[in-house]
C-alpha atoms as a PDB file:
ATOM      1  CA  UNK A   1      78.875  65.288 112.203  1.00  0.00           C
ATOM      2  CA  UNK A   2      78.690  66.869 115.541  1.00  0.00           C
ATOM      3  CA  UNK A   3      80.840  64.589 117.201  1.00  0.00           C
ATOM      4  CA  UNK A   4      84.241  65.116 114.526  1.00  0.00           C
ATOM      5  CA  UNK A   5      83.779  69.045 114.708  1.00  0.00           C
ATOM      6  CA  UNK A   6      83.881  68.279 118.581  1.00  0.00           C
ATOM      7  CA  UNK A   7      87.115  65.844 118.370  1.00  0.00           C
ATOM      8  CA  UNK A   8      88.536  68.157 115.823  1.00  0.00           C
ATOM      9  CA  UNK A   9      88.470  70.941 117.947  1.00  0.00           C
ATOM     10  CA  UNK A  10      89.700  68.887 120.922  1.00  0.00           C
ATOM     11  CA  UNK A  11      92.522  68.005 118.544  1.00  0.00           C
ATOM     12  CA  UNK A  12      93.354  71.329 117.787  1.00  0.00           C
ATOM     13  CA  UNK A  13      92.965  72.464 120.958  1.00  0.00           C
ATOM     14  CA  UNK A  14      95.472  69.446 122.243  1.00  0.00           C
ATOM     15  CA  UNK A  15      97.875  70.200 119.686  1.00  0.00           C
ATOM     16  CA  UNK A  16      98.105  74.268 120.600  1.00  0.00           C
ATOM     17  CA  UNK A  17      98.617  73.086 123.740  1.00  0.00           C
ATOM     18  CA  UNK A  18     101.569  70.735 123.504  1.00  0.00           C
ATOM     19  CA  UNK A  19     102.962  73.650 121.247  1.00  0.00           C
ATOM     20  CA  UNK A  20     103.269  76.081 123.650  1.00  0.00           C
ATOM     21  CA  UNK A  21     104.363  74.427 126.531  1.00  0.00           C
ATOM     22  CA  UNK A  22     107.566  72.881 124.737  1.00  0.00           C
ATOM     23  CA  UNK A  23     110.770  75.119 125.747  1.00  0.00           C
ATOM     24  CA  UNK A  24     113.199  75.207 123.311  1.00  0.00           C
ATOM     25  CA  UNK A  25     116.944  74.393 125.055  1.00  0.00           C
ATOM     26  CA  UNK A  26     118.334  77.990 125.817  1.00  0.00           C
ATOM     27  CA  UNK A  27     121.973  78.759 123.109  1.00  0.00           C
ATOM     28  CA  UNK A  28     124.649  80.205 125.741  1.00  0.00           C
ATOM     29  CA  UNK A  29     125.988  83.299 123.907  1.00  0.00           C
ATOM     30  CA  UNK A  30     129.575  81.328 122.520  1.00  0.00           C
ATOM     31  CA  UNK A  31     126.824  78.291 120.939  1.00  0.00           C
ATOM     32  CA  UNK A  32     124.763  81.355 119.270  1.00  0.00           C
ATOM     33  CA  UNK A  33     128.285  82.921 118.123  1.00  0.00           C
ATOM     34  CA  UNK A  34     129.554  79.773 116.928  1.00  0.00           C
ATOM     35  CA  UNK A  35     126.075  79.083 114.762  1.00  0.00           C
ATOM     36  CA  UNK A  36     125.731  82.685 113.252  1.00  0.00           C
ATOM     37  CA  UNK A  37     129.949  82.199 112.570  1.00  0.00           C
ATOM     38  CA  UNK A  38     129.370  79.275 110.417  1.00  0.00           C
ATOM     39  CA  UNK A  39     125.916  80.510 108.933  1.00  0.00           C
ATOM     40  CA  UNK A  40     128.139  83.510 108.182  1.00  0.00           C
ATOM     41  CA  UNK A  41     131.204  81.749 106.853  1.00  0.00           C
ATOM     42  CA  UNK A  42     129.350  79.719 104.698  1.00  0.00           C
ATOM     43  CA  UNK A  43     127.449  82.938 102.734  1.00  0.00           C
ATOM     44  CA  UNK A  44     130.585  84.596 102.457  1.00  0.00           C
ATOM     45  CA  UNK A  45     132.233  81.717 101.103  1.00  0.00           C
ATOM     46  CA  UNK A  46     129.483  80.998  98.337  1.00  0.00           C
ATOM     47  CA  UNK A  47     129.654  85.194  97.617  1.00  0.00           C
ATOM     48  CA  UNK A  48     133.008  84.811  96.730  1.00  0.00           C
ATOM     49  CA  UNK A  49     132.100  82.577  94.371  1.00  0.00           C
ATOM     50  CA  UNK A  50     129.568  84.104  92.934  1.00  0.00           C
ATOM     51  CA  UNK A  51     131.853  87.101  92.497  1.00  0.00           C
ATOM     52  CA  UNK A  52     135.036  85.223  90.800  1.00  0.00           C
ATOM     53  CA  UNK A  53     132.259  83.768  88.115  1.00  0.00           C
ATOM     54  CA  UNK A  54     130.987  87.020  87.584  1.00  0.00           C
ATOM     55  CA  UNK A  55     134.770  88.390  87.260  1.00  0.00           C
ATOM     56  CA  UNK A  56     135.837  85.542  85.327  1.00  0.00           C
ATOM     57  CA  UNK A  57     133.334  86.581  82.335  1.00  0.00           C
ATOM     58  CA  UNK A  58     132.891  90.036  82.523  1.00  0.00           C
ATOM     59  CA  UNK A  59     136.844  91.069  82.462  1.00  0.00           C
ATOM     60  CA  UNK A  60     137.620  89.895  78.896  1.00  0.00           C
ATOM     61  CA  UNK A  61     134.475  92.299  77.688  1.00  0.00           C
ATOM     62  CA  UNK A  62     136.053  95.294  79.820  1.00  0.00           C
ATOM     63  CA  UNK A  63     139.154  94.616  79.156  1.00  0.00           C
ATOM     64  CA  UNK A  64     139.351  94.436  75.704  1.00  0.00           C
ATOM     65  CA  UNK A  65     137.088  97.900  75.839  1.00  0.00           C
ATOM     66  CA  UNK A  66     139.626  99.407  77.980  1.00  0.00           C
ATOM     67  CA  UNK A  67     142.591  98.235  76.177  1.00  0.00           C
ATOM     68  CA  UNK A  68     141.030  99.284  72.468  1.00  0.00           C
ATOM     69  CA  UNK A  69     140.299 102.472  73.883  1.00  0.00           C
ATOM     70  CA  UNK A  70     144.358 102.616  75.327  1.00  0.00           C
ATOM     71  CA  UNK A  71     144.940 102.048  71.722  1.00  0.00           C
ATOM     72  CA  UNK A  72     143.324 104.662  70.419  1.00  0.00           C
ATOM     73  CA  UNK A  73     144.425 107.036  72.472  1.00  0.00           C
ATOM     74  CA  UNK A  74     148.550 105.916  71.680  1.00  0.00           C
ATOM     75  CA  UNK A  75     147.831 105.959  67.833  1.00  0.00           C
ATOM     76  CA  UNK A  76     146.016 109.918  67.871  1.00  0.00           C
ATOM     77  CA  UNK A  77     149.274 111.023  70.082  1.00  0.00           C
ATOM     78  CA  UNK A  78     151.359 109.577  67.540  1.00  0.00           C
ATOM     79  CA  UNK A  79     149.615 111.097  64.742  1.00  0.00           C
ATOM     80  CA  UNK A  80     151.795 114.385  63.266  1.00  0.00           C
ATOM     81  CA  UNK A  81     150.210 117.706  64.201  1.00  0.00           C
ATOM     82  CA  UNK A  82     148.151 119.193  61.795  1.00  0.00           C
ATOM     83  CA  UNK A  83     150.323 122.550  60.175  1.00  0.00           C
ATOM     84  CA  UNK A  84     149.039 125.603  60.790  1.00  0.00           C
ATOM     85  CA  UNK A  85     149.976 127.178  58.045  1.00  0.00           C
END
């Protein structure tokens, strides 16, 4: 039992090791431009749409509360003015 806690550890230990001496290759500003410009492009593009779907079926609820209200407004202008008399 003694001896896998010991290669365990050594394992570990190994591992941790390796990790931290890896260096990761170094972006040159244009390579980190060019990533975050497609990370970017690509998020906008799927916002868009998300946006056109979410236009697409709310404007027949709005608009047919806007235009109903239009409406109502047009038919109480037309309506004769009460005589005071």
């Amino acid at each position: 039992m003694n001896r896998i806690a010991v290669i365990l550890a050594l394992l570990a230990t190994t591992g941790m090791a390796a990790c931290s001496t890896q260096e990761g290759k170094k972006m040159s500003q244009n390579e980190i431009n060019a990533k975050v410009d497609s990370i970017v492009g690509t998020r906008i593009e799927e916002l868009n749409n998300q946006a056109m779907e979410d236009l697409d079926r709310r404007m027949s609820i709005e608009v047919k509360a806007k235009a109903d209200s239009i409406v109502q407004a047009y038919e109480q202008s037309q309506q004769p003015a009460a005589n005071p008399q």
